[in-house]
Protein backbone atom coordinates (compact mmCIF):
# COMPACT_ATOMS: atom_id res chain seq x y z
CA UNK A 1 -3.92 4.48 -30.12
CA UNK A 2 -3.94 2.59 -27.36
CA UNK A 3 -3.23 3.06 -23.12
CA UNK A 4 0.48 1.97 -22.80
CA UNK A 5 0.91 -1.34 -20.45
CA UNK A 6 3.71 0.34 -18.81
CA UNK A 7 3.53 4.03 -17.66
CA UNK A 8 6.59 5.23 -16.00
CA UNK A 9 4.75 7.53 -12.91
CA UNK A 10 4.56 11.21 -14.07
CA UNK A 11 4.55 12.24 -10.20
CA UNK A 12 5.40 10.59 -7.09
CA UNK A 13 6.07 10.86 -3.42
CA UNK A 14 9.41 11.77 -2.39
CA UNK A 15 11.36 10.19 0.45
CA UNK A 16 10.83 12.84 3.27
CA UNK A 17 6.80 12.73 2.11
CA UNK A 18 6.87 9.14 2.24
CA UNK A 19 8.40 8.91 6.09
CA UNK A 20 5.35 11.17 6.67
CA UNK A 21 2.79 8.77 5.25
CA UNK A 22 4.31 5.86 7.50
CA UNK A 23 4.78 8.16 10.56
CA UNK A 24 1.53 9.68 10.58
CA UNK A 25 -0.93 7.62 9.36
CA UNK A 26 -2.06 4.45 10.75
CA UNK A 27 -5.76 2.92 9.08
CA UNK A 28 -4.72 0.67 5.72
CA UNK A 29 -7.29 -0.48 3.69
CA UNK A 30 -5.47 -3.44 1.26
CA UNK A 31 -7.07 -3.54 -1.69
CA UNK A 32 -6.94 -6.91 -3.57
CA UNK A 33 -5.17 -8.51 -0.55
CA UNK A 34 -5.25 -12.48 -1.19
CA UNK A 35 -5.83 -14.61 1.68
CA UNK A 36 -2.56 -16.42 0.81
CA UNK A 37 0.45 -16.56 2.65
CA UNK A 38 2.59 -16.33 -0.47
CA UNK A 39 1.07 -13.55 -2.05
CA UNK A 40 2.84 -10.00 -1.49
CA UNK A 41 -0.35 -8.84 -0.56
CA UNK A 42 -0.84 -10.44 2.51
CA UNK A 43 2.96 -10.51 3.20
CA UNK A 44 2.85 -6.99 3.11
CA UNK A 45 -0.47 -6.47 4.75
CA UNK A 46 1.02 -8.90 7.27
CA UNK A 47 4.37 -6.51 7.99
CA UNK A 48 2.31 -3.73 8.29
CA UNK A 49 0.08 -5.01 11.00
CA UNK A 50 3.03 -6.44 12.75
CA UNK A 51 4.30 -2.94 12.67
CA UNK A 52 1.16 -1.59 14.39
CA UNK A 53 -0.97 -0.24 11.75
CA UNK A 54 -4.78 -1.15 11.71
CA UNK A 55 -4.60 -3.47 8.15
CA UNK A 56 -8.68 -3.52 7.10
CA UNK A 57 -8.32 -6.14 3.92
CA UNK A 58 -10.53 -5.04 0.77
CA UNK A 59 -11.51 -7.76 -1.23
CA UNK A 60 -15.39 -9.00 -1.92
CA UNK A 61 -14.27 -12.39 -2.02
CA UNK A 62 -12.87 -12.88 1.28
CA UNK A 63 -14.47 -12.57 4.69
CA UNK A 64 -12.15 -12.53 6.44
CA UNK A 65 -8.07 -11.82 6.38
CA UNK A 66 -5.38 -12.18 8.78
CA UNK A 67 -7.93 -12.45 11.46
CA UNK A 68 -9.56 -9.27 10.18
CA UNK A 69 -13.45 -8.49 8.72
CA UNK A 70 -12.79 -8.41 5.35
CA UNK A 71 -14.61 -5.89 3.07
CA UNK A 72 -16.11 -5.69 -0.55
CA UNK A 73 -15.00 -2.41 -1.58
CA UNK A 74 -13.70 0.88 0.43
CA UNK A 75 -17.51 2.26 0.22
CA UNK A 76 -18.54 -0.57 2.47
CA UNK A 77 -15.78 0.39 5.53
CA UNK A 78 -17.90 2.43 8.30
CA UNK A 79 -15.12 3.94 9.87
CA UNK A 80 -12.49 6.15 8.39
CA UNK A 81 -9.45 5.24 6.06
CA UNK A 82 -6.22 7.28 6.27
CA UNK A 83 -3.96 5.10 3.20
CA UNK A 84 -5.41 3.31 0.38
CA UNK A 85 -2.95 0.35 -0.29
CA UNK A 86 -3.59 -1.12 -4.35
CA UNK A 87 -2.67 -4.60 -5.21
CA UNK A 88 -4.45 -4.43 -8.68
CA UNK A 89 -3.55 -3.79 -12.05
CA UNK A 90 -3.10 -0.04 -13.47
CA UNK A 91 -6.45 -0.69 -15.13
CA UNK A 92 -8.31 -1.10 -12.21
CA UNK A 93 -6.94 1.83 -10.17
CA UNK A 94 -9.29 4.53 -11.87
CA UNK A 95 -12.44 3.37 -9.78
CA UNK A 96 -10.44 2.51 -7.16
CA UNK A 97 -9.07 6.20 -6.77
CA UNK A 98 -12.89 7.28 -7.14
CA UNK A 99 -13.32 5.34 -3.98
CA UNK A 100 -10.80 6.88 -2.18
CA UNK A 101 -12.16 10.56 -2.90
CA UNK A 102 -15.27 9.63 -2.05
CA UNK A 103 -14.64 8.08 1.03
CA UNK A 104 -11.96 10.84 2.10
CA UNK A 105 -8.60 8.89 2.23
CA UNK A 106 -5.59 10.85 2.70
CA UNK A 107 -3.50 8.59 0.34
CA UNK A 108 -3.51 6.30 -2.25
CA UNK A 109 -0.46 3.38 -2.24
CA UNK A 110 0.15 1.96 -5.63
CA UNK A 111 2.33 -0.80 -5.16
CA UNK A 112 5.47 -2.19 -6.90
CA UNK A 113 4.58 -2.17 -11.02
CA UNK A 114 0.93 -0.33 -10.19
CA UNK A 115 1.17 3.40 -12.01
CA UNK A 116 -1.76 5.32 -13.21
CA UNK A 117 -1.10 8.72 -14.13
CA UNK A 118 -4.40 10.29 -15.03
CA UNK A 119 -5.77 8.13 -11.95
CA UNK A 120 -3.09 10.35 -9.48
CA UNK A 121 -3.83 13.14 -11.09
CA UNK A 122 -7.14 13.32 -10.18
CA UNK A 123 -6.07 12.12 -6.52
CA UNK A 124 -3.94 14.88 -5.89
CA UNK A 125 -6.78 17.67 -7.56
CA UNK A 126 -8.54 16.05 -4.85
CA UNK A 127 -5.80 16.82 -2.46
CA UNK A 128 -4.87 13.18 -1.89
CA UNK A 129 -1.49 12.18 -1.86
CA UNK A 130 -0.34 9.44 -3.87
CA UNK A 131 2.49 6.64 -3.91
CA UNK A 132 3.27 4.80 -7.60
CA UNK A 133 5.50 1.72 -8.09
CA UNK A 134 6.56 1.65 -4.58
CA UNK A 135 6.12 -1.58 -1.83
CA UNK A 136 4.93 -0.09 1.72
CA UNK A 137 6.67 -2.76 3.14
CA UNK A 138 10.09 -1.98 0.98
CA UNK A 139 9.72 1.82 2.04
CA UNK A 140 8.99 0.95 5.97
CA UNK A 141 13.01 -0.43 6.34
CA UNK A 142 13.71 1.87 4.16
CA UNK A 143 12.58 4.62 6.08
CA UNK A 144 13.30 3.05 9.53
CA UNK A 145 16.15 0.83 9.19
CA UNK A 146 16.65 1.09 13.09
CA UNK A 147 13.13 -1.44 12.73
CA UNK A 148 14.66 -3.85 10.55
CA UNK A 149 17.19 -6.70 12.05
CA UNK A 150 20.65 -5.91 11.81
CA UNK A 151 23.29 -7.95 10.42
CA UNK A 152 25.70 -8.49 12.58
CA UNK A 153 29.40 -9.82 12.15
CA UNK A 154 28.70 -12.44 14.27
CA UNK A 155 26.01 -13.52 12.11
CA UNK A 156 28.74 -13.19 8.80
CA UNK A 157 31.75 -14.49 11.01
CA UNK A 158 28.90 -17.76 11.40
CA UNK A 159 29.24 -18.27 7.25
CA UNK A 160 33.06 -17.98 6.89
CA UNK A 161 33.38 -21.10 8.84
């Protein structure tokens, strides 16, 4: 039998844990960021930094991103990681998660359509917390909508015209 292309996530942050991710830590390593501006990977990685956090892009074939050293794999950062941000496939996240034990991250990020069950299960054994099928970015206005431009009626009095 094989793996199923589309796992629903078995566990997952909820809201309150996720405002505590964004609130309290700051270091993102972006795994699989892209050095182009289309990409959600660096839009995201872009919003992030914008918002303050320290974005250190992952990705052996870059060297750098948005202005930023860019690294071959977690292993290689020398200075500590607090969130583990995945833009790769559910196959890849396995060795990825690894990684993150090893190097002592306090979360792993799956993005939007990235779930691996038996790979956050092993996370949280490892008393790492873990995000599935979720877009940082998404979750930041989400979480703090006072951050994210309002619409005002002036602005939708503007179309009516």
């Amino acid at each position: 039998m094989t793996e199923p292309v589309c796992e629903f996530p078995a566990y997952n942050s909820t809201n309150d844990e996720i405002k505590e991710i964004l609130t309290n830590y700051k270091v993102i390593a972006v795994v699989g960021i892209s050095n182009k501006p289309d990409r959600d990977s660096f839009r995201v990685a872009s919003f992030l930094k914008e918002k303050g956090y320290k974005v250190i892009p992952v990705n052996p074939n870059h060297d750098t991103v948005l202005g930023e050293k860019c690294y071959p794999s977690l292993s290689s950062i020398p200075f500590p990681i607090d969130i583990v941000d995945v833009f790769r496939k559910h196959d890849a996240v396995p060795p990825i998660a690894d990684e993150a034990i090893k190097i002592g991250a306090k979360v792993v990020w799956m993005q939007i359509g990235v779930v691996n069950n038996q790979a956050a299960e092993k996370l949280i054994k490892n008393k790492i917390k873990v995000v599935m099928n979720k877009c940082m970015m998404i979750e930041y206005n989400t979480q703090f909508p006072e951050d994210f431009p309002q619409i005002t009626d002036e602005f939708c009095e503007a179309f009516e015209e």
